[in-house]
C-alpha atoms as a PDB file:
ATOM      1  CA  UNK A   1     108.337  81.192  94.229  1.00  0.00           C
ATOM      2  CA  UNK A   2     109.941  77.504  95.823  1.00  0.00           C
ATOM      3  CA  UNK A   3     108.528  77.297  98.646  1.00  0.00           C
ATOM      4  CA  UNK A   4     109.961  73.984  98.964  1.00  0.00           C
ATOM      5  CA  UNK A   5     112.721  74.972 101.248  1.00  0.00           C
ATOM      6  CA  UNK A   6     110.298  76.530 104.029  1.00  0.00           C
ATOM      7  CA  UNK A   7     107.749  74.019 103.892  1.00  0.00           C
ATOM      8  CA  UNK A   8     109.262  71.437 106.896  1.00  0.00           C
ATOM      9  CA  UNK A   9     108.198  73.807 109.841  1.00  0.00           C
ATOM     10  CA  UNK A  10     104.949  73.703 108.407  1.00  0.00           C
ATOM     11  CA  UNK A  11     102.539  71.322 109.808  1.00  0.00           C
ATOM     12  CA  UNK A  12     102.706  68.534 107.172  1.00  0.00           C
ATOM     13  CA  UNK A  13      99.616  67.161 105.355  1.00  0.00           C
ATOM     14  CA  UNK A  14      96.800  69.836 106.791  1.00  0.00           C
ATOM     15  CA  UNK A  15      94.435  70.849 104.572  1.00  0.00           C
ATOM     16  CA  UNK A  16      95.056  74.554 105.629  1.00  0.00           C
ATOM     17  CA  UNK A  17      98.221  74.913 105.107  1.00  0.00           C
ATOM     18  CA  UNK A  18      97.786  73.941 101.245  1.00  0.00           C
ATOM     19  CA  UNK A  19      94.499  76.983 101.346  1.00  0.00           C
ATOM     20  CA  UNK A  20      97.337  79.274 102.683  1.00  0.00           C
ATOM     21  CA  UNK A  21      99.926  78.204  99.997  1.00  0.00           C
ATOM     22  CA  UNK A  22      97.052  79.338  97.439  1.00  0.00           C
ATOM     23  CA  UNK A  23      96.381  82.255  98.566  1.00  0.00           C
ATOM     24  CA  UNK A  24      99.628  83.445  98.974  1.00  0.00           C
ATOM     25  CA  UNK A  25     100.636  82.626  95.485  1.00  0.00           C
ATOM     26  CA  UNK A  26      96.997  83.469  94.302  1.00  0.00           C
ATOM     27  CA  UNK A  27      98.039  87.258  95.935  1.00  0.00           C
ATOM     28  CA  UNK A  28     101.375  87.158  95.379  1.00  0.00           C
ATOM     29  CA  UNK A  29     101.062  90.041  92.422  1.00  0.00           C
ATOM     30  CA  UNK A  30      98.915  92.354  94.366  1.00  0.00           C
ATOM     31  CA  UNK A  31     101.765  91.821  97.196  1.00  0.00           C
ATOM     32  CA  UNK A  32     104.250  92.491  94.931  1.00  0.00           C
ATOM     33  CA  UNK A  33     103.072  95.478  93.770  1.00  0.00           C
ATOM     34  CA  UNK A  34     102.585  96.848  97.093  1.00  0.00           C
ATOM     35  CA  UNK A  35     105.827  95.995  98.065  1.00  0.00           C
ATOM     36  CA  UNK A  36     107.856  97.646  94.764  1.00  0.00           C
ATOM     37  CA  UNK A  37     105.621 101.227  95.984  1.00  0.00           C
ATOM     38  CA  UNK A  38     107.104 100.688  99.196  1.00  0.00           C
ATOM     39  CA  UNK A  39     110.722  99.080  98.145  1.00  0.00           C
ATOM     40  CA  UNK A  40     111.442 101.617  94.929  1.00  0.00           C
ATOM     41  CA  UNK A  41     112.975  98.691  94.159  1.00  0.00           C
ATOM     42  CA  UNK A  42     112.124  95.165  92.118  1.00  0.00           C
ATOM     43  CA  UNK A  43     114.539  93.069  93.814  1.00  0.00           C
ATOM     44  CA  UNK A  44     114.252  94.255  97.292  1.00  0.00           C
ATOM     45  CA  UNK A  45     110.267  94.000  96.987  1.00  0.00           C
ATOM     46  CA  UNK A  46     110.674  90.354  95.379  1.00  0.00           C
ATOM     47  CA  UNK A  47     112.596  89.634  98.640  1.00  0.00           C
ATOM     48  CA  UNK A  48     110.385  91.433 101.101  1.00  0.00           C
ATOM     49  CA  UNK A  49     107.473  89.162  99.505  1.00  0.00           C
ATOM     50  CA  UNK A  50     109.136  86.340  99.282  1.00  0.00           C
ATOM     51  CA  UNK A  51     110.501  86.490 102.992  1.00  0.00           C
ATOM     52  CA  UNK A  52     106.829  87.593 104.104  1.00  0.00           C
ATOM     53  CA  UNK A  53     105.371  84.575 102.750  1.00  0.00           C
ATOM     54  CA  UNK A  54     108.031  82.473 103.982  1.00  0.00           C
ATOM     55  CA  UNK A  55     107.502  83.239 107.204  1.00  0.00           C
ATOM     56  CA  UNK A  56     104.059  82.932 107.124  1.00  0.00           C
ATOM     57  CA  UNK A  57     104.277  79.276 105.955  1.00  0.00           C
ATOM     58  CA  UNK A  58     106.970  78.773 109.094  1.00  0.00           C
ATOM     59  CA  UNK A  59     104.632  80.185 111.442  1.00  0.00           C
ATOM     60  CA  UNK A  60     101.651  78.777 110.018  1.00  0.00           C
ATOM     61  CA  UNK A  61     100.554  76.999 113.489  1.00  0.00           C
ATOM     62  CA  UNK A  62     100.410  80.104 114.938  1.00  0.00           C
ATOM     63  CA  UNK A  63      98.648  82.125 112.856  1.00  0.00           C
ATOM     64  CA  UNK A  64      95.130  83.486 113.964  1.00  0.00           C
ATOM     65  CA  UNK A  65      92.102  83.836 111.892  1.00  0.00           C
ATOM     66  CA  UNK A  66      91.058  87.163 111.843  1.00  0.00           C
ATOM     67  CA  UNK A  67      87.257  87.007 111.419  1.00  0.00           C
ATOM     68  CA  UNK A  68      87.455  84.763 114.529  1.00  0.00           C
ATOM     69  CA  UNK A  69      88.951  86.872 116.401  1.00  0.00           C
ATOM     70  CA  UNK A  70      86.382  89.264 115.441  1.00  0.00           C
ATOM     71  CA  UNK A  71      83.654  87.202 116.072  1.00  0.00           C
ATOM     72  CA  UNK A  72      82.612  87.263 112.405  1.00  0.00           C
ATOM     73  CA  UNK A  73      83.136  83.789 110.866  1.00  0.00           C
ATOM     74  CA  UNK A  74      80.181  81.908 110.897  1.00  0.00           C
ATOM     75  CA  UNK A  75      79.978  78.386 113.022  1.00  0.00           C
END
């Protein structure tokens, strides 16, 4: 995926944002797969995916952790 497009929102240069690039395309199979069972459809679920992620990396300042929010993450 170019992600090159919907990377200027992002805050540029953080650390975190390049972990979240990673993990999105290091799950980006498993979400695709989830996506064609829900989709019935290859190109709709490469779109869902794609638009998921891309919105992630838009809102990235405003995403929570969720083991903080649950009191789990050590620190």
């Amino acid at each position: 995926m170019d992600t090159s497009d919907v990377m200027e929102p992002v805050s540029a240069g953080t650390r975190d944002r390049d972990t979240l690039v990673e993990e999105l395309d290091g799950h980006g199979r498993m979400h695709l797969a989830a996506a064609r069972v829900i989709a019935r459809d290859n190109e709709e679920a490469q779109d869902l995916v794609q638009t998921a992620f891309e919105i992630a990396l838009r809102r990235f300042d405003s995403l929570r952790d969720p083991l903080a929010r649950e009191g789990l993450r050590d620190g």
